[in-house]
N, C-alpha and C. Protein backbone atom coordinates (compact mmCIF):
# COMPACT_ATOMS: atom_id res chain seq x y z
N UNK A 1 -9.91 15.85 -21.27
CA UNK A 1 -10.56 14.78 -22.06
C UNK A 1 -10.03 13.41 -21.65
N UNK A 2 -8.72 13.14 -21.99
CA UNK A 2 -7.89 11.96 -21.16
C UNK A 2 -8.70 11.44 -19.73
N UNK A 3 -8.51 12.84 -19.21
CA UNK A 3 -9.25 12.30 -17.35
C UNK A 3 -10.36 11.47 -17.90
N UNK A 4 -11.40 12.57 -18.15
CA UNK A 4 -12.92 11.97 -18.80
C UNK A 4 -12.66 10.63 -18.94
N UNK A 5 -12.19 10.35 -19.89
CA UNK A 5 -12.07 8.74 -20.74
C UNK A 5 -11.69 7.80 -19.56
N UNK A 6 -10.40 8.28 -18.68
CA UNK A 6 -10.11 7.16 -17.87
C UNK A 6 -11.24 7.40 -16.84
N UNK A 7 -11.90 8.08 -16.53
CA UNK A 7 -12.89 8.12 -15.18
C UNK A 7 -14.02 7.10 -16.24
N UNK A 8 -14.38 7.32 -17.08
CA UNK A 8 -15.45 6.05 -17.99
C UNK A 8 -15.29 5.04 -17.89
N UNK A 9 -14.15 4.91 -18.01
CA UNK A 9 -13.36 3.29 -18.07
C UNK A 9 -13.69 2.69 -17.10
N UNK A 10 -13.68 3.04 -15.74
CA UNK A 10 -13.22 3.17 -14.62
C UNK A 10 -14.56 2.80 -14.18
N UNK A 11 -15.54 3.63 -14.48
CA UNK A 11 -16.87 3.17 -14.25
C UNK A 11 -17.33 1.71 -14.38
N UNK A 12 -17.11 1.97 -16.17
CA UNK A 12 -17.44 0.48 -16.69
C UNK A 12 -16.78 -0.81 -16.01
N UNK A 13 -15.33 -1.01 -15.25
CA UNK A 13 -14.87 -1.75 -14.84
C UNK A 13 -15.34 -1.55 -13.41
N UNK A 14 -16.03 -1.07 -12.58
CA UNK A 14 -16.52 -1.07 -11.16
C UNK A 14 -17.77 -1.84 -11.47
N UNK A 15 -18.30 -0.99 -12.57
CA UNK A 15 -19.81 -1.79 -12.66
C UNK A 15 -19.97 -3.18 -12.88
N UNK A 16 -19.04 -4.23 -13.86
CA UNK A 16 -18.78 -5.24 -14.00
C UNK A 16 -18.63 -6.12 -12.84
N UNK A 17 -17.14 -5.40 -12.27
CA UNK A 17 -17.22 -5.79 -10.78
C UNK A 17 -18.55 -6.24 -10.13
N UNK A 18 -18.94 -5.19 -10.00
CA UNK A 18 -20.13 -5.03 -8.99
C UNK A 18 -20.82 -6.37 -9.56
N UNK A 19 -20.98 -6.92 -10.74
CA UNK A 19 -22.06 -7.61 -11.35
C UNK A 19 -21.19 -8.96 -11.16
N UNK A 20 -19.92 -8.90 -11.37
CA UNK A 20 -19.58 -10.28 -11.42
C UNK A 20 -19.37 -10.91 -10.28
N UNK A 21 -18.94 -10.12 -8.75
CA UNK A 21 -18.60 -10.77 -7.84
C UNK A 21 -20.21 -10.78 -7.45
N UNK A 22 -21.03 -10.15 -7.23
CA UNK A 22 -22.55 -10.57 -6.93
C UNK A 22 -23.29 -11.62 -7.71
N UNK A 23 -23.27 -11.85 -8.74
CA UNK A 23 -24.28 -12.82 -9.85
C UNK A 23 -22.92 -13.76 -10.36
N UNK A 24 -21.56 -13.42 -10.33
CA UNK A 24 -20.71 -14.20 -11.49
C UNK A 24 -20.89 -14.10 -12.88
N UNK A 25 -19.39 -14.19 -13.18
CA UNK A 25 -19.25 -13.59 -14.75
C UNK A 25 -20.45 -14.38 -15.97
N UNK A 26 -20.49 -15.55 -15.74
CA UNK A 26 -21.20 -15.84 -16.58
C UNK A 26 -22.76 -16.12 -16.93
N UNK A 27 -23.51 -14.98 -15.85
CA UNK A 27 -24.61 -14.84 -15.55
C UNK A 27 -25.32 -14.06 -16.09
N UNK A 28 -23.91 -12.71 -16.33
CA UNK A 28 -24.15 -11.22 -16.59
C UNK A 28 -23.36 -10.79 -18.45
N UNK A 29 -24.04 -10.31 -18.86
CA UNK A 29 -23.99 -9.54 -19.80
C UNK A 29 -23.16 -8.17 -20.59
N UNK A 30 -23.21 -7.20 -21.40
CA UNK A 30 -22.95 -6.19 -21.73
C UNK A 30 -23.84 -5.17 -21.33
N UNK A 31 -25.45 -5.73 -21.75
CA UNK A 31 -26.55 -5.32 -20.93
C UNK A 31 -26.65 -4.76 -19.47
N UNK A 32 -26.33 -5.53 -18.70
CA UNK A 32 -26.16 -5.46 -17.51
C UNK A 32 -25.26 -4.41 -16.82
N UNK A 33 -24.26 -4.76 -17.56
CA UNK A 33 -22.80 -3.68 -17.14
C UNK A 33 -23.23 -2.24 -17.78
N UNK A 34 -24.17 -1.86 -19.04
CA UNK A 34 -24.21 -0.65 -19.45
C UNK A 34 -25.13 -0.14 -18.39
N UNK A 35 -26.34 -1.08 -18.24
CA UNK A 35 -27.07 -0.79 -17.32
C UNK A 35 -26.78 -0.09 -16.40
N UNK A 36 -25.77 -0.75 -15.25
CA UNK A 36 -25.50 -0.62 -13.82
C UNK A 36 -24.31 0.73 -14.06
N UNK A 37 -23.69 0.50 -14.90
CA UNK A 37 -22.87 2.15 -15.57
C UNK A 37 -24.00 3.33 -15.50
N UNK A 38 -24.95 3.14 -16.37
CA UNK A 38 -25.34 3.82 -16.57
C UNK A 38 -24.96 4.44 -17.94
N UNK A 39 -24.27 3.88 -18.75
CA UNK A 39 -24.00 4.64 -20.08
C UNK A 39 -24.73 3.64 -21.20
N UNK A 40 -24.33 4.27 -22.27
CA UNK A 40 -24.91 3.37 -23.94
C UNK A 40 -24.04 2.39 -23.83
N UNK A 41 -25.03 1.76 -24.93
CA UNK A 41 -23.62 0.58 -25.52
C UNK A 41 -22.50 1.15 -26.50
N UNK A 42 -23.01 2.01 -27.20
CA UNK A 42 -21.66 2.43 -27.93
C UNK A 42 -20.69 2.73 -26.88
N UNK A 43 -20.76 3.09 -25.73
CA UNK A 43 -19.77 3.68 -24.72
C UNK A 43 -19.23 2.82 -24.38
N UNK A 44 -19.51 1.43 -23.85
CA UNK A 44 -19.04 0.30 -23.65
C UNK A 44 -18.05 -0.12 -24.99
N UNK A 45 -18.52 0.17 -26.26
CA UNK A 45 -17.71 -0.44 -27.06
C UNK A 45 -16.30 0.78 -27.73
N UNK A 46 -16.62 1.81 -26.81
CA UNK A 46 -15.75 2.68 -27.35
C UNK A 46 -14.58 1.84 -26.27
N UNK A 47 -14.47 1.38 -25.03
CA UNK A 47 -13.45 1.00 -24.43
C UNK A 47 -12.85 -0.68 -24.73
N UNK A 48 -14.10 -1.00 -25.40
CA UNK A 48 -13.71 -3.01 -24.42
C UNK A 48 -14.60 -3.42 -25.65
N UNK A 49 -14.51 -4.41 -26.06
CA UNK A 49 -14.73 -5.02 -27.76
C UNK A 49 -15.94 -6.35 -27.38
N UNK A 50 -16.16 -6.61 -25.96
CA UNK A 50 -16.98 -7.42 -25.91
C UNK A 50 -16.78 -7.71 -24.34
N UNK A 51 -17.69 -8.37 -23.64
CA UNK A 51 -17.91 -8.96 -22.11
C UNK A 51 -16.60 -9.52 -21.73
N UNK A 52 -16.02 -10.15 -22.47
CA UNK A 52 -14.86 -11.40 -22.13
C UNK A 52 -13.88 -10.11 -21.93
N UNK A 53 -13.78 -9.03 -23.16
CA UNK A 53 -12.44 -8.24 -22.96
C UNK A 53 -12.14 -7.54 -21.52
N UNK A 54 -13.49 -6.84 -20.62
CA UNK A 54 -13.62 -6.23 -19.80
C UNK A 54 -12.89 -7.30 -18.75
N UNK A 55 -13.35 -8.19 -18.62
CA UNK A 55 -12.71 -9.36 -17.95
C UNK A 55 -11.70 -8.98 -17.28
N UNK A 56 -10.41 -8.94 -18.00
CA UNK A 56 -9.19 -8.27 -17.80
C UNK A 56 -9.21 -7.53 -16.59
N UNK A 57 -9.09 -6.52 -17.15
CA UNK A 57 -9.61 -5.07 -16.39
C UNK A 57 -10.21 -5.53 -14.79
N UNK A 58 -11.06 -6.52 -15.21
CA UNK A 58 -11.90 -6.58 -13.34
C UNK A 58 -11.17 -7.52 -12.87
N UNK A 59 -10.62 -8.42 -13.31
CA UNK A 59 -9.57 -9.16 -12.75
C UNK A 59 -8.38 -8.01 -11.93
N UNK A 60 -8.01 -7.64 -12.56
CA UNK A 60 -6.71 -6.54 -11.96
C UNK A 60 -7.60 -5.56 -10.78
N UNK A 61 -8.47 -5.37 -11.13
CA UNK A 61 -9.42 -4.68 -10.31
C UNK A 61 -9.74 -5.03 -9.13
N UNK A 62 -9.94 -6.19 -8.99
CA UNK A 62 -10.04 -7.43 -8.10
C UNK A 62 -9.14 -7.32 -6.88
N UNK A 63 -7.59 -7.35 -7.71
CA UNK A 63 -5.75 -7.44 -7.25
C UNK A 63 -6.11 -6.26 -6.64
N UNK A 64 -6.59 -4.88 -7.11
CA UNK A 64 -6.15 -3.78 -6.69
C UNK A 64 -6.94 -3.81 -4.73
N UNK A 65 -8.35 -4.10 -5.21
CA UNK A 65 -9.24 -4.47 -3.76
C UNK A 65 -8.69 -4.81 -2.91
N UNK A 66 -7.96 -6.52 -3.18
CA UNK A 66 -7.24 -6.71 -2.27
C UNK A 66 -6.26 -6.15 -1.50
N UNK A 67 -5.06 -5.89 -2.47
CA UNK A 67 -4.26 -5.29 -2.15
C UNK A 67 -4.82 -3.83 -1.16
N UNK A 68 -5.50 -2.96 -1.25
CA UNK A 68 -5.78 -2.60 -0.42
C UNK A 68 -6.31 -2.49 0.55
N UNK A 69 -7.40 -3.45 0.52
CA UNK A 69 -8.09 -3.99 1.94
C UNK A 69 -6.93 -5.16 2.36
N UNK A 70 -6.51 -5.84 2.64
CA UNK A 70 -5.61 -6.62 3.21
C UNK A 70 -4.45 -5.97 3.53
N UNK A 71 -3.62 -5.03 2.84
CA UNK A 71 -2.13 -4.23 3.05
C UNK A 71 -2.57 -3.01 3.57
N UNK A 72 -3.25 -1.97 3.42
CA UNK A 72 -3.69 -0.66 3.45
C UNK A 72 -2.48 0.09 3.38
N UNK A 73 -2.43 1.06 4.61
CA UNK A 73 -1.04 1.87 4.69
C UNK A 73 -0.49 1.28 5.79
N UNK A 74 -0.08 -0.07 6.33
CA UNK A 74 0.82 -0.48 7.38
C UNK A 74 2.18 0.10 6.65
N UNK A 75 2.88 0.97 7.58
CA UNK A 75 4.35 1.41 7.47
C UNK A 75 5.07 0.24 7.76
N UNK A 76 6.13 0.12 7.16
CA UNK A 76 7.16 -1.23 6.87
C UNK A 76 7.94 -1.32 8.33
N UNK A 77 7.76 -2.75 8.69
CA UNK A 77 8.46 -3.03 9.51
C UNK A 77 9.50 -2.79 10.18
N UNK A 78 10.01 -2.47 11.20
CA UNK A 78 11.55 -2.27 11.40
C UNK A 78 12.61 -3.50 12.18
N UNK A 79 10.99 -4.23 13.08
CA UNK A 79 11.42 -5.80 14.50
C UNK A 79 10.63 -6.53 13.96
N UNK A 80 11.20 -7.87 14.26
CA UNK A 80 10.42 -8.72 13.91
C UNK A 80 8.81 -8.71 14.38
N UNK A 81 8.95 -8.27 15.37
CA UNK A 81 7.87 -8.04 16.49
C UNK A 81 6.51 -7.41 15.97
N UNK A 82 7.24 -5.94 14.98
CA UNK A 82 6.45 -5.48 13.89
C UNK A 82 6.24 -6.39 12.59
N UNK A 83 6.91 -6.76 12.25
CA UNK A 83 6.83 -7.86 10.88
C UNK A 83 5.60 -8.65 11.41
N UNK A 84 5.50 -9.49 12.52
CA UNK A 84 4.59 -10.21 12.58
C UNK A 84 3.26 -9.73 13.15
N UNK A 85 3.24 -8.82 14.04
CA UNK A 85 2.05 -7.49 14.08
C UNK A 85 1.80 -7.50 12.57
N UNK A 86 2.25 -6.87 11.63
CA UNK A 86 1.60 -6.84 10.48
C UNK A 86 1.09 -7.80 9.82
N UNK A 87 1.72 -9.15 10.11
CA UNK A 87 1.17 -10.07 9.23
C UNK A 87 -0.36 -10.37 9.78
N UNK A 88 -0.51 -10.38 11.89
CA UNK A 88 -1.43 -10.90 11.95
C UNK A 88 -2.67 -9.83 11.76
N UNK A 89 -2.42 -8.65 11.62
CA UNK A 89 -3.38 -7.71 10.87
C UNK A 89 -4.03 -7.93 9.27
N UNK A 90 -2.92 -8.41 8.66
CA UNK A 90 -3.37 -9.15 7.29
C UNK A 90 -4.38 -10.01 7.20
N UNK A 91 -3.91 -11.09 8.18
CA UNK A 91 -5.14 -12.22 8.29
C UNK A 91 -6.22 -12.35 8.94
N UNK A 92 -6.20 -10.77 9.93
CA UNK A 92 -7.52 -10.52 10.26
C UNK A 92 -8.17 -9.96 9.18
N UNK A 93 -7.64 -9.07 8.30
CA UNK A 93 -8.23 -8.63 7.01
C UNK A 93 -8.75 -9.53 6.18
N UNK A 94 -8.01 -10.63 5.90
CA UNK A 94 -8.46 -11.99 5.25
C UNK A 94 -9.94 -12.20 5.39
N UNK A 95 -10.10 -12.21 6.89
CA UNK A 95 -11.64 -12.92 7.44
C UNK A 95 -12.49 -11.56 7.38
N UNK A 96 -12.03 -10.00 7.63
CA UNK A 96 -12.81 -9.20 7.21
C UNK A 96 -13.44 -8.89 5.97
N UNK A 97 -12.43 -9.41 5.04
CA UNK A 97 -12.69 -9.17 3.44
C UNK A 97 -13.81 -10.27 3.11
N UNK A 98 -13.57 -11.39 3.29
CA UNK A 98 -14.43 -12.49 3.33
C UNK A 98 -15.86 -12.39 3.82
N UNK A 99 -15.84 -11.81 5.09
CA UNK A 99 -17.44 -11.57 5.83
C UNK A 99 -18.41 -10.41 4.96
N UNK A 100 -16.63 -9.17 4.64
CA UNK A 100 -17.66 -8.11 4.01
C UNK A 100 -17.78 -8.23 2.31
N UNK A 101 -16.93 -8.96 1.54
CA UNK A 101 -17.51 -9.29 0.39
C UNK A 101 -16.80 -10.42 -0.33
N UNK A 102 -17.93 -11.46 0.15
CA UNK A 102 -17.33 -12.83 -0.20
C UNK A 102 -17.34 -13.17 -1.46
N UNK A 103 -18.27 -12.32 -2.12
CA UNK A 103 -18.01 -12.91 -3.82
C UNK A 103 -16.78 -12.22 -4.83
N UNK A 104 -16.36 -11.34 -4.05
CA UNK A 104 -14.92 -11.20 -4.67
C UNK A 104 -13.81 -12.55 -4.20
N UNK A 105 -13.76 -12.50 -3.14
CA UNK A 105 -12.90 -13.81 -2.78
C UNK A 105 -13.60 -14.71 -3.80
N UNK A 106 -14.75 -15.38 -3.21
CA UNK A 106 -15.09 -17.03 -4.25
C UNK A 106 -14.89 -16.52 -5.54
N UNK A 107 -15.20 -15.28 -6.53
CA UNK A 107 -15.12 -15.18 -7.58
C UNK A 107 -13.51 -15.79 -7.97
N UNK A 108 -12.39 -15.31 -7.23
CA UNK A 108 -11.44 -15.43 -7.74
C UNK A 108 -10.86 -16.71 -7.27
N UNK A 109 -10.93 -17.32 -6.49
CA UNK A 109 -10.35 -18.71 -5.36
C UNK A 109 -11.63 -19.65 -6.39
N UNK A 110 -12.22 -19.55 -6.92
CA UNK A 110 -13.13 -20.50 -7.39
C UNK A 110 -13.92 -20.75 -8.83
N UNK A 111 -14.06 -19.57 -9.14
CA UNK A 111 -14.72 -19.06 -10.75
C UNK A 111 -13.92 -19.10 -11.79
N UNK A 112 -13.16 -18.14 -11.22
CA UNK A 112 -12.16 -17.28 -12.42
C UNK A 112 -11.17 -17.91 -13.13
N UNK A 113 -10.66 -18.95 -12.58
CA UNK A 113 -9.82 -19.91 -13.41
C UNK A 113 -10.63 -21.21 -13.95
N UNK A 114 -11.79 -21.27 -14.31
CA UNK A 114 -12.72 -22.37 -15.15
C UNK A 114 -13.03 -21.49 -16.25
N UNK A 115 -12.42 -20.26 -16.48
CA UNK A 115 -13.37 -19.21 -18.03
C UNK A 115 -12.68 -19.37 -18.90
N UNK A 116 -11.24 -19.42 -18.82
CA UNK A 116 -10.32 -19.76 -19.70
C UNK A 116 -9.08 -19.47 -19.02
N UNK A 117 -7.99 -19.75 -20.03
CA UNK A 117 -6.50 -19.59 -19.74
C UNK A 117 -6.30 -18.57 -20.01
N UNK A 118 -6.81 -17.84 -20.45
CA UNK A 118 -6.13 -16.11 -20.27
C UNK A 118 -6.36 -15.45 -19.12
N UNK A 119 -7.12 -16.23 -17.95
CA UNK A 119 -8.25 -15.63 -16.90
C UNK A 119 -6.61 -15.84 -15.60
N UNK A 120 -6.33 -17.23 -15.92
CA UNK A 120 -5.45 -17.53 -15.41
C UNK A 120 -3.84 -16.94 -15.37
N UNK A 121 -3.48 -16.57 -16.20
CA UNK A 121 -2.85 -15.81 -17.11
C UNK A 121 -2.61 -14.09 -16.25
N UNK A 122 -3.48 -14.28 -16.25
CA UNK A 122 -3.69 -12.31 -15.52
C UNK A 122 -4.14 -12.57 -14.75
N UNK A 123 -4.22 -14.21 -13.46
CA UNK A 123 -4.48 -13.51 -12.27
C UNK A 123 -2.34 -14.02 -11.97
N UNK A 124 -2.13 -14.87 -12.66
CA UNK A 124 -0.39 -15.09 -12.46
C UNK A 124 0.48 -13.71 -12.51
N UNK A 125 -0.08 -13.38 -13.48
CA UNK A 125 0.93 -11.73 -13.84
C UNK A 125 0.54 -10.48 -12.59
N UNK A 126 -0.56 -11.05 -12.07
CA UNK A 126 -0.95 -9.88 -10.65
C UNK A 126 0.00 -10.49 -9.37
N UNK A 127 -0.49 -12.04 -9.46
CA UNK A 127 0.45 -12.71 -8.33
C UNK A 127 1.95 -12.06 -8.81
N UNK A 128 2.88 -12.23 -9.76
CA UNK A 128 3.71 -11.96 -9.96
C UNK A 128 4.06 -10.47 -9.55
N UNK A 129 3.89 -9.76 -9.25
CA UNK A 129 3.77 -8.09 -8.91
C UNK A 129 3.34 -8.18 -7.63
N UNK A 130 2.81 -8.79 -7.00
CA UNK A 130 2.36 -9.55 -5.06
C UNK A 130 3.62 -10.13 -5.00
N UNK A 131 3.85 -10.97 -5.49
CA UNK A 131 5.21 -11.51 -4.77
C UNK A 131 6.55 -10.59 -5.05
N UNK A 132 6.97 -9.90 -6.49
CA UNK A 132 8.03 -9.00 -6.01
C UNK A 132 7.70 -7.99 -5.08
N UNK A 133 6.34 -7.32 -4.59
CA UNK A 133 6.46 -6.75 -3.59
C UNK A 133 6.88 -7.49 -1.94
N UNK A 134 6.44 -8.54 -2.18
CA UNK A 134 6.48 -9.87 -0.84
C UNK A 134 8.18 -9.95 -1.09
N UNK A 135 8.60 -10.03 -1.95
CA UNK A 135 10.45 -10.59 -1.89
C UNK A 135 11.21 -9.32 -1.22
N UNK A 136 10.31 -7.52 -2.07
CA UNK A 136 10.97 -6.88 -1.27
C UNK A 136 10.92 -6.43 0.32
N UNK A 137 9.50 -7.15 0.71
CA UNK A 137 9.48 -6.29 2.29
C UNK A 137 10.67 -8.18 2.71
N UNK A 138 10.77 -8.96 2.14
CA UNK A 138 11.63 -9.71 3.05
C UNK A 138 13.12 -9.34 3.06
N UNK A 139 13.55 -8.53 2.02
CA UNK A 139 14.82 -8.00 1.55
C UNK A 139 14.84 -7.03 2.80
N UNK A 140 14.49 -6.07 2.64
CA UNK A 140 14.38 -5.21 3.48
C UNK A 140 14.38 -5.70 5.10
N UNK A 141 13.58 -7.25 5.47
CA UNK A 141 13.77 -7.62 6.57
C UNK A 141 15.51 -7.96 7.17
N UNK A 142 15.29 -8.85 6.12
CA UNK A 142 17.36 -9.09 5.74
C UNK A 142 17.96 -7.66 6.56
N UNK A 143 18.17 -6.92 5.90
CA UNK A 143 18.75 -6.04 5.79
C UNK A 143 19.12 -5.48 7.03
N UNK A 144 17.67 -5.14 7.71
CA UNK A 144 17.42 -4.54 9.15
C UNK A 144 17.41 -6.28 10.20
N UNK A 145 17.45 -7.02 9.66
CA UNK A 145 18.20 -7.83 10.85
C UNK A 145 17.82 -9.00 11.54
N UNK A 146 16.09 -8.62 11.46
CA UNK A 146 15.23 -9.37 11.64
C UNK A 146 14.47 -10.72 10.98
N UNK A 147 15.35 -10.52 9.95
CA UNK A 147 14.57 -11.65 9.23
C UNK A 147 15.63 -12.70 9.15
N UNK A 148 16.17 -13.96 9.17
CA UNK A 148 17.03 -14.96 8.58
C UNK A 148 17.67 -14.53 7.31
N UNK A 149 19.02 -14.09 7.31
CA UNK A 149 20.09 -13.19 5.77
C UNK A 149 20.41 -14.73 5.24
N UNK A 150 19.47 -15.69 5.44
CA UNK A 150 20.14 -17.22 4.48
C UNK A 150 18.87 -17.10 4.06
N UNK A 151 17.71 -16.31 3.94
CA UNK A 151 16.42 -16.68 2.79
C UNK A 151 16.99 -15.97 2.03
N UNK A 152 16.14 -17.06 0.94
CA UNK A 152 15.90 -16.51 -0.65
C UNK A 152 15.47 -15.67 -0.75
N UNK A 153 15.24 -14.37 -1.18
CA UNK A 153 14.03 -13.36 -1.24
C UNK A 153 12.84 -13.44 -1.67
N UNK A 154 13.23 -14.13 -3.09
CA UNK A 154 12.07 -14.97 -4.02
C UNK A 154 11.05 -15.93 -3.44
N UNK A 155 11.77 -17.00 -2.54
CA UNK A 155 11.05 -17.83 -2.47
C UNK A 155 10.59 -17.14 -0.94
N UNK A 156 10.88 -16.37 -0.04
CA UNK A 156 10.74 -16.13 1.23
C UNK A 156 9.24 -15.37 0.88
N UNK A 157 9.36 -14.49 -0.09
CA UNK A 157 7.86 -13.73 -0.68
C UNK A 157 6.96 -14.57 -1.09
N UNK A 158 7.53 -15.52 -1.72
CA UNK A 158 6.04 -16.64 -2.14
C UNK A 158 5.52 -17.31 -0.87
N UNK A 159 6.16 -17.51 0.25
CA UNK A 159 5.82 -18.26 1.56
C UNK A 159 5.01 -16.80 2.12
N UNK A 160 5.21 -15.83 2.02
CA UNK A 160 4.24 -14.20 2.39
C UNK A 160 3.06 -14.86 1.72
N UNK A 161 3.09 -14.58 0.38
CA UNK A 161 1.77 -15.18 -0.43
C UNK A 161 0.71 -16.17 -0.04
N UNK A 162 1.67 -17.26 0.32
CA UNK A 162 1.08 -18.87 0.65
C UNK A 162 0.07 -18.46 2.09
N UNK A 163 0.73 -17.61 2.61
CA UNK A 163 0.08 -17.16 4.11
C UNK A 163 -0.77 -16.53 4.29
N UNK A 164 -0.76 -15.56 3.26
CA UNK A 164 -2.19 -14.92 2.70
C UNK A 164 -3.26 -15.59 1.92
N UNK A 165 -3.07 -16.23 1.32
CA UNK A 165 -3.76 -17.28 0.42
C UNK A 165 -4.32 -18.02 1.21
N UNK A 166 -3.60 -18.93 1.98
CA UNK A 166 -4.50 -19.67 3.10
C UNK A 166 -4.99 -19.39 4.50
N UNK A 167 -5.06 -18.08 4.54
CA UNK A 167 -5.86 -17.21 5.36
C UNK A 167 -6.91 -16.82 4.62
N UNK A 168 -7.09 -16.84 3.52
CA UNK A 168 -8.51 -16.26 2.85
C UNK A 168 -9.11 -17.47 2.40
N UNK A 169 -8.14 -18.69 2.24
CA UNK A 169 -9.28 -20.10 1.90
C UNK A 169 -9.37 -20.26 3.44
N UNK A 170 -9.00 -20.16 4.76
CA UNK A 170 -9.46 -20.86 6.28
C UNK A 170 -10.55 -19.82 5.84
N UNK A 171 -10.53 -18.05 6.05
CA UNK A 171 -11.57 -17.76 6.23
C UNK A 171 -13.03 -18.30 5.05
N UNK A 172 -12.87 -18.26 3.97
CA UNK A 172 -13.64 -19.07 3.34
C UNK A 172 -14.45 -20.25 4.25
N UNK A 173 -13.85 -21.44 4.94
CA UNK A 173 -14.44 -22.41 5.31
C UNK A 173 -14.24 -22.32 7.04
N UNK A 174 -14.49 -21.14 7.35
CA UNK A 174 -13.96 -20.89 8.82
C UNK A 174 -15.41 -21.78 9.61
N UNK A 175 -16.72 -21.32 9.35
CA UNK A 175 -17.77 -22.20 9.49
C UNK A 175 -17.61 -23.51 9.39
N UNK A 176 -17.54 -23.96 8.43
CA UNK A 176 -17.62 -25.77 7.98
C UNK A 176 -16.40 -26.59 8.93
N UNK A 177 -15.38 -25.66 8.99
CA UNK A 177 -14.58 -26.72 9.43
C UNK A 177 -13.69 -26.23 10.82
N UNK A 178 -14.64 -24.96 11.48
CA UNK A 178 -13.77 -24.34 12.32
C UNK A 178 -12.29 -23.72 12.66
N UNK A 179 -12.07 -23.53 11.75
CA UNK A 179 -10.96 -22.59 11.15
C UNK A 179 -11.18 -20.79 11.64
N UNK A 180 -11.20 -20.79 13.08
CA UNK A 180 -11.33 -19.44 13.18
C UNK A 180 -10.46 -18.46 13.31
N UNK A 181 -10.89 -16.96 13.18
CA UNK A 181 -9.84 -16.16 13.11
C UNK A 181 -8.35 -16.42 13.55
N UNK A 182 -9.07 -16.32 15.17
CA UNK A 182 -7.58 -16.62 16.25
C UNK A 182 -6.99 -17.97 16.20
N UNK A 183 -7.34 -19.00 15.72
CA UNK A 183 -6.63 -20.10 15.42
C UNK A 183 -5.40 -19.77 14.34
N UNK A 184 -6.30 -19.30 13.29
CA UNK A 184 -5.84 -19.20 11.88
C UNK A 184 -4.68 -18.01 12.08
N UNK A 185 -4.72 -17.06 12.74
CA UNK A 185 -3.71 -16.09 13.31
C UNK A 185 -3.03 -16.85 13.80
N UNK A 186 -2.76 -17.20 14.76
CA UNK A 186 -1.88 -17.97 15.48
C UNK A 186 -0.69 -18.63 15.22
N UNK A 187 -1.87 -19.76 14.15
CA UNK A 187 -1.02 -20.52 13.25
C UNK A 187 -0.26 -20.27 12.49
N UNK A 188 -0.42 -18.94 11.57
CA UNK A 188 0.44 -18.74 10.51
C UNK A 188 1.57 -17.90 11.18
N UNK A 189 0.87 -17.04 11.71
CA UNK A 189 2.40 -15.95 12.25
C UNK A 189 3.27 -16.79 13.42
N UNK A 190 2.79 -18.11 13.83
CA UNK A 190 4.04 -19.00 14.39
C UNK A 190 4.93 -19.17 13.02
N UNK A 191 4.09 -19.87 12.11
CA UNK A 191 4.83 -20.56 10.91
C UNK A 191 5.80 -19.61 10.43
N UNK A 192 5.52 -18.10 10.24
CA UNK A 192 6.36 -17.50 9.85
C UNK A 192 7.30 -16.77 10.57
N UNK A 193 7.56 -16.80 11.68
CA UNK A 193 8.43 -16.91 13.16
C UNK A 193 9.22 -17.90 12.78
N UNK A 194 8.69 -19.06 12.35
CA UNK A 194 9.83 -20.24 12.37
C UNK A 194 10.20 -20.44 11.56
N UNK A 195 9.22 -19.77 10.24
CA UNK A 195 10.34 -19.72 8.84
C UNK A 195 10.96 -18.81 8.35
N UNK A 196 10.70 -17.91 9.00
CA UNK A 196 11.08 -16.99 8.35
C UNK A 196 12.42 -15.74 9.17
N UNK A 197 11.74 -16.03 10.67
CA UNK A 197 12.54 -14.90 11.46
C UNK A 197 14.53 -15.84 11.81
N UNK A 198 14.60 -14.85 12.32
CA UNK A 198 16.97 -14.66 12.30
C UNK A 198 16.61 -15.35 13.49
N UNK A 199 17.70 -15.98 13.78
CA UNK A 199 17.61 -16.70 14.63
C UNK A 199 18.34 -15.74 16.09
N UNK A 200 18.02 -15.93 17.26
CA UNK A 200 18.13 -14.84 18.36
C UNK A 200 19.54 -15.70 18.91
């Protein structure tokens, strides 16, 4: 029964998805989401108390996308050599995620923090869980040798972040302002060579 309920849930928060990064949240309905579910409205209200509550839920939903289209299963670094192999696989993901579904990116880089402060709120508390994972693959760099043992961990993971972040706004405006892949590769995994790697 448990399974059941969370596989419902689960629905209802894909289907939202589906509606908000295609049309945007404030286009779409309860209607819409039972619709594209496929269930009643009582079913909808057995999980989520109204449109805004589901919110939540597709926000994190959102985090989870990314996180796996951008990270997948790359095994953790051991050389710098690998550290930055992985990063520039990231930011090819950046421009893949972008080409193959751009209204999750604009939804969140552009929408999602004009709905309110709670929107904001839970996309900080996802960043926050991105960056202690970002502090630990730099810990771990420390450790094995490759990385500079005078970074912060904290702040060395938020500069991970910053690099990802502005790999998915270049790919965003890679058109308008020529910001392409291999530039945008280039650029960052120098930057983080020079900020980040032990010195030889």
């Amino acid at each position: 029964m448990a399974a059941r309920s969370a596989r419902r849930r689960a629905e209802l928060v894909c289907a939202a998805y589906e509606l908000v990064i295609s049309r945007g949240y404030r286009a779409i309905g309860v209607d819409d989401i039972v619709s594209r579910a496929g269930v009643s409205h009582g079913t909808f209200y057995n999980y989520f108390g109204n449109k805004r509550d589901i919110l939540d839920a597709v926000i994190d939903h959102c985090f989870d996308v990314i996180r796996e289209r951008l990270i997948g299963v790359d095994t953790i670094p051991s050389t710098f050599d690998e550290f930055r192999d992985r990063h520039a696989r990231v930011i090819d993901r950046c421009y893949d995620l972008v080409e193959g579904e751009p209204g999750l990116v604009n939804f969140l880089l552009l929408e999602a923090a004009s709905i309110d402060d709670r929107v904001i709120e839970r996309v900080l508390n996802n960043a926050q869980i991105d960056g202690e994972a970002a502090a630990q693959e730099v810990g771990l760099g420390i450790e094995q040798g490759y990385l500079d043992a005078r970074l912060d961990v904290r702040i060395a993971g938020e500069v991970l972040l910053s690099v990802l972040t502005s790999a998915l706004l270049a790919a965003v405006h890679s058109e308008t302002v020529g910001l392409t892949r291999e530039r945008v590769r280039t650029q960052l995994t120098d930057f983080l060579s020079a900020a980040l790697g032990a010195e030889q």
